[in-house]
C-alpha atoms as a PDB file:
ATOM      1  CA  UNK A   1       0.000   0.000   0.000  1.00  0.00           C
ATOM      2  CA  UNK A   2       3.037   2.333   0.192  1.00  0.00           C
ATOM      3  CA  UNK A   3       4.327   2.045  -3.037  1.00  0.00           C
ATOM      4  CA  UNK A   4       1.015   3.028  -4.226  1.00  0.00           C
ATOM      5  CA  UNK A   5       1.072   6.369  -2.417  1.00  0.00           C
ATOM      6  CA  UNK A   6       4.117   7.282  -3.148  1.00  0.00           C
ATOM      7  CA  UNK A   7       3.416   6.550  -6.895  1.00  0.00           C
ATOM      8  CA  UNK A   8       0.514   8.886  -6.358  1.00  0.00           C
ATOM      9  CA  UNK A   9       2.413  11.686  -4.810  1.00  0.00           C
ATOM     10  CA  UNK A  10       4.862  11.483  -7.296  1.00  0.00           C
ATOM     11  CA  UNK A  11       2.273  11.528 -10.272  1.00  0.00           C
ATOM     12  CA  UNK A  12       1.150  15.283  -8.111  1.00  0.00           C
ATOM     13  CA  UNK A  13       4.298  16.504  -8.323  1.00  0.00           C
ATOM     14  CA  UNK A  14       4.362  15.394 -12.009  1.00  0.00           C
ATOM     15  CA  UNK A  15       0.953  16.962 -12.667  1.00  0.00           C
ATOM     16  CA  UNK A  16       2.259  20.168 -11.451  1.00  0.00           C
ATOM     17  CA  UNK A  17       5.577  20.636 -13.001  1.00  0.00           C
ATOM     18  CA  UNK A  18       5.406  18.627 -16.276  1.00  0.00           C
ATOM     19  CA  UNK A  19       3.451  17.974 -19.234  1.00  0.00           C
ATOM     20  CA  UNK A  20       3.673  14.313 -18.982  1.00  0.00           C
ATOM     21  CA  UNK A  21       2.444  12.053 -16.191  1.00  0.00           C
ATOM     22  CA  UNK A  22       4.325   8.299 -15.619  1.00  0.00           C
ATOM     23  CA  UNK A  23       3.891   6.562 -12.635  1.00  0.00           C
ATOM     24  CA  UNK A  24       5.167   2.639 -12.278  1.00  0.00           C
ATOM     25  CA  UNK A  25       3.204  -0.160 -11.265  1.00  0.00           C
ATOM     26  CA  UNK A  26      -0.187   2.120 -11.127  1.00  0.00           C
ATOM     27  CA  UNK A  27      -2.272   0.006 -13.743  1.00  0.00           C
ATOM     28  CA  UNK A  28      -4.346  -3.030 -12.517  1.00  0.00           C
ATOM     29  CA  UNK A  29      -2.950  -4.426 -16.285  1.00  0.00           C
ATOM     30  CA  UNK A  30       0.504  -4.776 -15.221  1.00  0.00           C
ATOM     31  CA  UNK A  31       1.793  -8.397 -15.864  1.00  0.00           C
ATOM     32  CA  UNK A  32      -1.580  -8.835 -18.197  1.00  0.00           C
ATOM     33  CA  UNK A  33      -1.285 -12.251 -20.232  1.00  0.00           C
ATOM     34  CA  UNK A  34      -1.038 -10.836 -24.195  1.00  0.00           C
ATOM     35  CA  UNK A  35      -1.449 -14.841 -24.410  1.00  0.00           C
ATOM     36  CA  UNK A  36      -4.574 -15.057 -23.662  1.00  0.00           C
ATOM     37  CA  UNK A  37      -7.620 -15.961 -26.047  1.00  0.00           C
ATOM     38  CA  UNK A  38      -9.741 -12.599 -27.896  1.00  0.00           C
ATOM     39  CA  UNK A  39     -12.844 -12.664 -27.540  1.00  0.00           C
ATOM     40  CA  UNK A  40     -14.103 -10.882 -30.452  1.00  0.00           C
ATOM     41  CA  UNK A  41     -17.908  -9.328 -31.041  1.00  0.00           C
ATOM     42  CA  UNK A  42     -18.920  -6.769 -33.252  1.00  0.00           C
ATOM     43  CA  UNK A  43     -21.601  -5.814 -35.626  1.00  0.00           C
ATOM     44  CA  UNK A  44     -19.943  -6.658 -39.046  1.00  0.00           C
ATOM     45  CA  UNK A  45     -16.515  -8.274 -39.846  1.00  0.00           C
ATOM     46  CA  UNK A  46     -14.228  -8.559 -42.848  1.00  0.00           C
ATOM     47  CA  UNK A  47     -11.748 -10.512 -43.600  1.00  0.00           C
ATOM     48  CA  UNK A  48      -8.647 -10.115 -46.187  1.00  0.00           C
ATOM     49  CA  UNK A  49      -6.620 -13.679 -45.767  1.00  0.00           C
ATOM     50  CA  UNK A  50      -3.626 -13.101 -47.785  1.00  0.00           C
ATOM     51  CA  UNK A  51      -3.182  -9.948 -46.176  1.00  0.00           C
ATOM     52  CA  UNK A  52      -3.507 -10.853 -42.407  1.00  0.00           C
ATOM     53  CA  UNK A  53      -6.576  -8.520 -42.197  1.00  0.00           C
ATOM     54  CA  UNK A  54      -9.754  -8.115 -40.025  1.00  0.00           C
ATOM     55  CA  UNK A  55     -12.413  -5.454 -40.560  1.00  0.00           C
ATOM     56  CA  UNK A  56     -14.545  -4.825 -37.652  1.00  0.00           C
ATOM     57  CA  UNK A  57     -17.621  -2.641 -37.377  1.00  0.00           C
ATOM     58  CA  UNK A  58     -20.003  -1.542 -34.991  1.00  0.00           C
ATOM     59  CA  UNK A  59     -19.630  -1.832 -31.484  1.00  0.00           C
ATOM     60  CA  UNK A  60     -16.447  -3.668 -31.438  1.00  0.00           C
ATOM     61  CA  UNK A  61     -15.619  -5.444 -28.445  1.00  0.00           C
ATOM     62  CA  UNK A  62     -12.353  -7.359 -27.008  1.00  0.00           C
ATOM     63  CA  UNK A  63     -12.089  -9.400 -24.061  1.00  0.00           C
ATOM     64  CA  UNK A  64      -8.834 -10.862 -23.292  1.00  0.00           C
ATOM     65  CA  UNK A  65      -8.471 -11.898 -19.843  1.00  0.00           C
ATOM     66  CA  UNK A  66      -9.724  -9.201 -17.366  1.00  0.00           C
ATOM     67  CA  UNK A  67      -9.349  -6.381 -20.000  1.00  0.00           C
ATOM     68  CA  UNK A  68     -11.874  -5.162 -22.060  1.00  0.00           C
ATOM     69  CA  UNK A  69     -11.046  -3.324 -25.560  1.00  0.00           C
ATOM     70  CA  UNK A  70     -14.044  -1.502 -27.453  1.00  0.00           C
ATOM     71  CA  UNK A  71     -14.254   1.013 -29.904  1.00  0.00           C
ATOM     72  CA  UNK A  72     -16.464   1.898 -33.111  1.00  0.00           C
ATOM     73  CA  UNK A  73     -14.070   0.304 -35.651  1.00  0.00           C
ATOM     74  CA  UNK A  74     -11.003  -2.120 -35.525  1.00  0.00           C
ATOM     75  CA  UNK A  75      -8.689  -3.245 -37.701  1.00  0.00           C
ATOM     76  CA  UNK A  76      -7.065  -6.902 -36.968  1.00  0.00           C
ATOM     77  CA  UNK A  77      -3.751  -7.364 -37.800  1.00  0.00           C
ATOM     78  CA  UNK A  78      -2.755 -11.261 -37.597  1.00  0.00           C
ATOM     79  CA  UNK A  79      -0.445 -13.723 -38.846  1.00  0.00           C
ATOM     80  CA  UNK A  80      -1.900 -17.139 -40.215  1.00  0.00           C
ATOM     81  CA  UNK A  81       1.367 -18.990 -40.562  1.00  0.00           C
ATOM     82  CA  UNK A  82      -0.219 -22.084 -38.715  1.00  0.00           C
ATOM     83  CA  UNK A  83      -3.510 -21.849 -40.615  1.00  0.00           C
ATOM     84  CA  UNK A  84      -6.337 -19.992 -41.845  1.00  0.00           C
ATOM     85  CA  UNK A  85      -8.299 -21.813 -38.741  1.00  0.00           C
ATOM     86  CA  UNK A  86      -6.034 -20.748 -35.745  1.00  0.00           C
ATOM     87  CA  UNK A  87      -4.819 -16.991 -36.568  1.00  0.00           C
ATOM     88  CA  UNK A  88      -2.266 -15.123 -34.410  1.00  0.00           C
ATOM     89  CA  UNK A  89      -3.206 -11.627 -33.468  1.00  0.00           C
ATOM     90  CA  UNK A  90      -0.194  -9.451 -33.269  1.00  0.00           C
ATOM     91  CA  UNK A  91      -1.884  -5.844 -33.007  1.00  0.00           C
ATOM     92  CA  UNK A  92      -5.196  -3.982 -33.163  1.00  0.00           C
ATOM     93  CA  UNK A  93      -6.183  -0.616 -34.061  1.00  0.00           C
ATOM     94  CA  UNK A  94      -9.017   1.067 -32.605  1.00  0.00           C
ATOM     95  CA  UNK A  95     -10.947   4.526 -33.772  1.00  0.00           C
ATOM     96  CA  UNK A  96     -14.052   6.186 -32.310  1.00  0.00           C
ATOM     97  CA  UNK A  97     -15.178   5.850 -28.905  1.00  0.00           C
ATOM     98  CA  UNK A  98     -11.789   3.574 -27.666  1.00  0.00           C
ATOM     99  CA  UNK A  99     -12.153   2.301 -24.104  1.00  0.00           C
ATOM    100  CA  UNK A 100      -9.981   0.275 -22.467  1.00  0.00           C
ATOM    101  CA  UNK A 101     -11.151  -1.247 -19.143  1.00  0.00           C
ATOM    102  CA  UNK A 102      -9.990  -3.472 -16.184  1.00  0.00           C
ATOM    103  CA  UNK A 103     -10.762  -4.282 -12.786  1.00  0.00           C
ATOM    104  CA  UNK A 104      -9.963  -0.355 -11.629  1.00  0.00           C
ATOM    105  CA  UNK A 105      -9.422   1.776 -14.491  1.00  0.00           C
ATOM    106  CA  UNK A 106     -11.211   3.197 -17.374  1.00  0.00           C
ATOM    107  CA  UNK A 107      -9.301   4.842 -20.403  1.00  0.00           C
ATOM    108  CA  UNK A 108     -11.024   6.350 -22.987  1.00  0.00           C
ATOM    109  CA  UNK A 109      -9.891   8.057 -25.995  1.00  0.00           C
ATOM    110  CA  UNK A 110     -10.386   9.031 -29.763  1.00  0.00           C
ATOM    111  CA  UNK A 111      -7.737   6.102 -31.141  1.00  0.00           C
ATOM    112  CA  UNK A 112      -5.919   3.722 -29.960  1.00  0.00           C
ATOM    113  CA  UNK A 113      -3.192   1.101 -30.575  1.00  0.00           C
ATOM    114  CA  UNK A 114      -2.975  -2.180 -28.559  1.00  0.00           C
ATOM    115  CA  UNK A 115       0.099  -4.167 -30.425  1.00  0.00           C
ATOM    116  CA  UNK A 116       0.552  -7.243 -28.891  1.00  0.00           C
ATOM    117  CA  UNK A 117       3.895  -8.364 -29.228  1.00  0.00           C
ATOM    118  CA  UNK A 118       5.086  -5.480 -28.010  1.00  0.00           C
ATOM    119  CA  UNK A 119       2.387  -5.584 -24.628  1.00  0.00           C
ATOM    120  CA  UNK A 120       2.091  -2.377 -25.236  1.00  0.00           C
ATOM    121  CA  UNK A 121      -1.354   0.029 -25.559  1.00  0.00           C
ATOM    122  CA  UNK A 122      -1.292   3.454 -27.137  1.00  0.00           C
ATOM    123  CA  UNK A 123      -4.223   5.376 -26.509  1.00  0.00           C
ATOM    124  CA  UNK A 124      -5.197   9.001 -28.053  1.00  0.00           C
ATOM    125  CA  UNK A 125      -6.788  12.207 -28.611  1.00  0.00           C
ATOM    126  CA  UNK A 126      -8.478  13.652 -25.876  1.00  0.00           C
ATOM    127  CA  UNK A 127      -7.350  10.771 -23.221  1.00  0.00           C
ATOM    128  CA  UNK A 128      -9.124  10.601 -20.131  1.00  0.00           C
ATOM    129  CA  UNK A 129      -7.910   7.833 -16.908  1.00  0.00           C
ATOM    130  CA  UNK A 130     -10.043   7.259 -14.403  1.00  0.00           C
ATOM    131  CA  UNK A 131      -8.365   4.878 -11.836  1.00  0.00           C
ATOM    132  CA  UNK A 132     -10.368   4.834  -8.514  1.00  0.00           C
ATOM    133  CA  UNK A 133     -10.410   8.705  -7.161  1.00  0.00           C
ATOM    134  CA  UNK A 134      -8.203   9.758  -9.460  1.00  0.00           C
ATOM    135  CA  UNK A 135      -8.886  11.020 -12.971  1.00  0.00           C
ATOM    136  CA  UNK A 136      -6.275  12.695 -15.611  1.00  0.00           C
ATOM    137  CA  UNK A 137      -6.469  13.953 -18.788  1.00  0.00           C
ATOM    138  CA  UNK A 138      -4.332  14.415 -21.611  1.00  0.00           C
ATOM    139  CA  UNK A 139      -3.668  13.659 -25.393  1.00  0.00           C
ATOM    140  CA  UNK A 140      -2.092  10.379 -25.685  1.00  0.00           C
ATOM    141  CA  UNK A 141      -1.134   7.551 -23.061  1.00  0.00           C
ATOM    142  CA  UNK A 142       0.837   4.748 -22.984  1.00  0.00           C
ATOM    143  CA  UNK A 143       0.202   1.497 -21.003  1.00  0.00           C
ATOM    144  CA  UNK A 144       2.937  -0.878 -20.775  1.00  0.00           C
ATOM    145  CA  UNK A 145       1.103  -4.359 -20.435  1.00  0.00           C
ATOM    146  CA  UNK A 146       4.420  -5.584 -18.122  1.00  0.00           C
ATOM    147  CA  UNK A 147       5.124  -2.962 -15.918  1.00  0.00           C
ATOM    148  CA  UNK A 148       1.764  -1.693 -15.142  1.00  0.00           C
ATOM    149  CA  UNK A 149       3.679   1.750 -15.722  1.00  0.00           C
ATOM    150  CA  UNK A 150       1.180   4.362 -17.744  1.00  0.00           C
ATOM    151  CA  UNK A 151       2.424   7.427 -19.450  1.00  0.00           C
ATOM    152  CA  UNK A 152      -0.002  10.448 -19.908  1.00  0.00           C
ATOM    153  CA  UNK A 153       1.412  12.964 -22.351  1.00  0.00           C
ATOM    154  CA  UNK A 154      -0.394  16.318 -21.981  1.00  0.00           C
ATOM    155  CA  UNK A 155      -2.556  18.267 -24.681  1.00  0.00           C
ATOM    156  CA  UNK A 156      -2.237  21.631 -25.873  1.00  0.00           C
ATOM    157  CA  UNK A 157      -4.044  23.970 -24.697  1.00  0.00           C
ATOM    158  CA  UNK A 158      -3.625  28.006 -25.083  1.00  0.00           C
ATOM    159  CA  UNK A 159      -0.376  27.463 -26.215  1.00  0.00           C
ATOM    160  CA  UNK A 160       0.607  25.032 -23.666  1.00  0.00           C
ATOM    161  CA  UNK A 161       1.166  21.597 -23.049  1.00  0.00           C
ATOM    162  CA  UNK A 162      -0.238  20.617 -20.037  1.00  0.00           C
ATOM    163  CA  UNK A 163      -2.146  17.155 -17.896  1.00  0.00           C
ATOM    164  CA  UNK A 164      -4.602  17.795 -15.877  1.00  0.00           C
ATOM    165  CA  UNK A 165      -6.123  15.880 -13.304  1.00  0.00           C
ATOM    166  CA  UNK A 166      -7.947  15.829 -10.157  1.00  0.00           C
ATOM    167  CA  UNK A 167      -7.031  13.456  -7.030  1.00  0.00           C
ATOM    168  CA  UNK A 168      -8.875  13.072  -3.810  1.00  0.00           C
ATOM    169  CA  UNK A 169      -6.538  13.909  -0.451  1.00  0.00           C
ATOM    170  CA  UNK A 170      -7.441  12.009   2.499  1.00  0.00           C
ATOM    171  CA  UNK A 171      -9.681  14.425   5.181  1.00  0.00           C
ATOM    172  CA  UNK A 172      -7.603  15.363   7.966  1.00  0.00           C
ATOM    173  CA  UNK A 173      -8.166  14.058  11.373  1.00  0.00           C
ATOM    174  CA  UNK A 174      -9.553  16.763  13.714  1.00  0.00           C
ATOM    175  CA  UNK A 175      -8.325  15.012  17.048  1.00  0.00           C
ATOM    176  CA  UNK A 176      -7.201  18.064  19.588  1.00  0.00           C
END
């Protein structure tokens, strides 16, 4: 539970004097199984074969493990090297309405990235994190799928670059 707070204190002080947030081990994704079966639903689907391709429409959703994925429209890119019947994901890319979610944290964003091999997510455009009390927002994140660390990069705003986000401070005891 320490680590935690610190982690927290340091992503105030990084709120205050940066225009990018990063903060290790804050993301109930860290150590997240890329392994794992997709589940995939969505309204309409496409697929191009040769080309390792997936088209997916309408409310897209992706469960892999304890992480949902949705967005408006994904593309699939996969590898079928061991057949057409058992495909290998290797990265997906989101637009319109992106949400990431686990067991603590919501992400949405405009875009987003999730390549697999890498266990790394890139979200985008008008990013907001919501992890328990705290919420930030900014124009492009990145989760790293091993660490758990999450970097908030800030949007522009008047000129500057800034993240902005609102934590909750513990009420102070009033003992005499």
């Amino acid at each position: 539970m320490q680590k935690l707070k610190v982690n927290i204190w340091g992503m105030v002080i990084a709120v205050a004097f940066a225009s990018s947030v990063s903060a290790q081990d804050i993301s109930a994704l860290k150590n997240h199984d890329t392994e794992q079966p997709m589940a995939i639903e969505s309204q309409g689907m496409r697929i191009k074969q040769k080309e390792g391709l997936g088209f997916l429409t309408g409310s897209v959703l992706i469960t892999q493990g304890k992480m949902e994925f949705s967005a408006d429209q994904m593309v699939i890119f996969y590898d079928s090297e061991g057949g057409f019947d058992n495909p290998t994901i290797h990265r997906l890319d989101a637009t319109g309405g992106v949400k990431i979610k686990s067991a603590n944290e919501t992400v949405m964003a405009e875009w987003g990235v999730y390549d697999v091999l890498r266990r790394l997510i890139t979200l985008g455009g008008k990013v907001d994190y919501k992890s328990g009390s705290i919420e930030l927002k900014g124009e492009r994140l990145e989760l790293d799928l091993v660490s758990g660390a999450v970097r908030l990069d800030g949007e522009v705003k008047d000129g500057e670059t800034r993240v902005r986000g609102v934590f909750s401070v513990p009420k102070a005891d009033n003992k005499p």
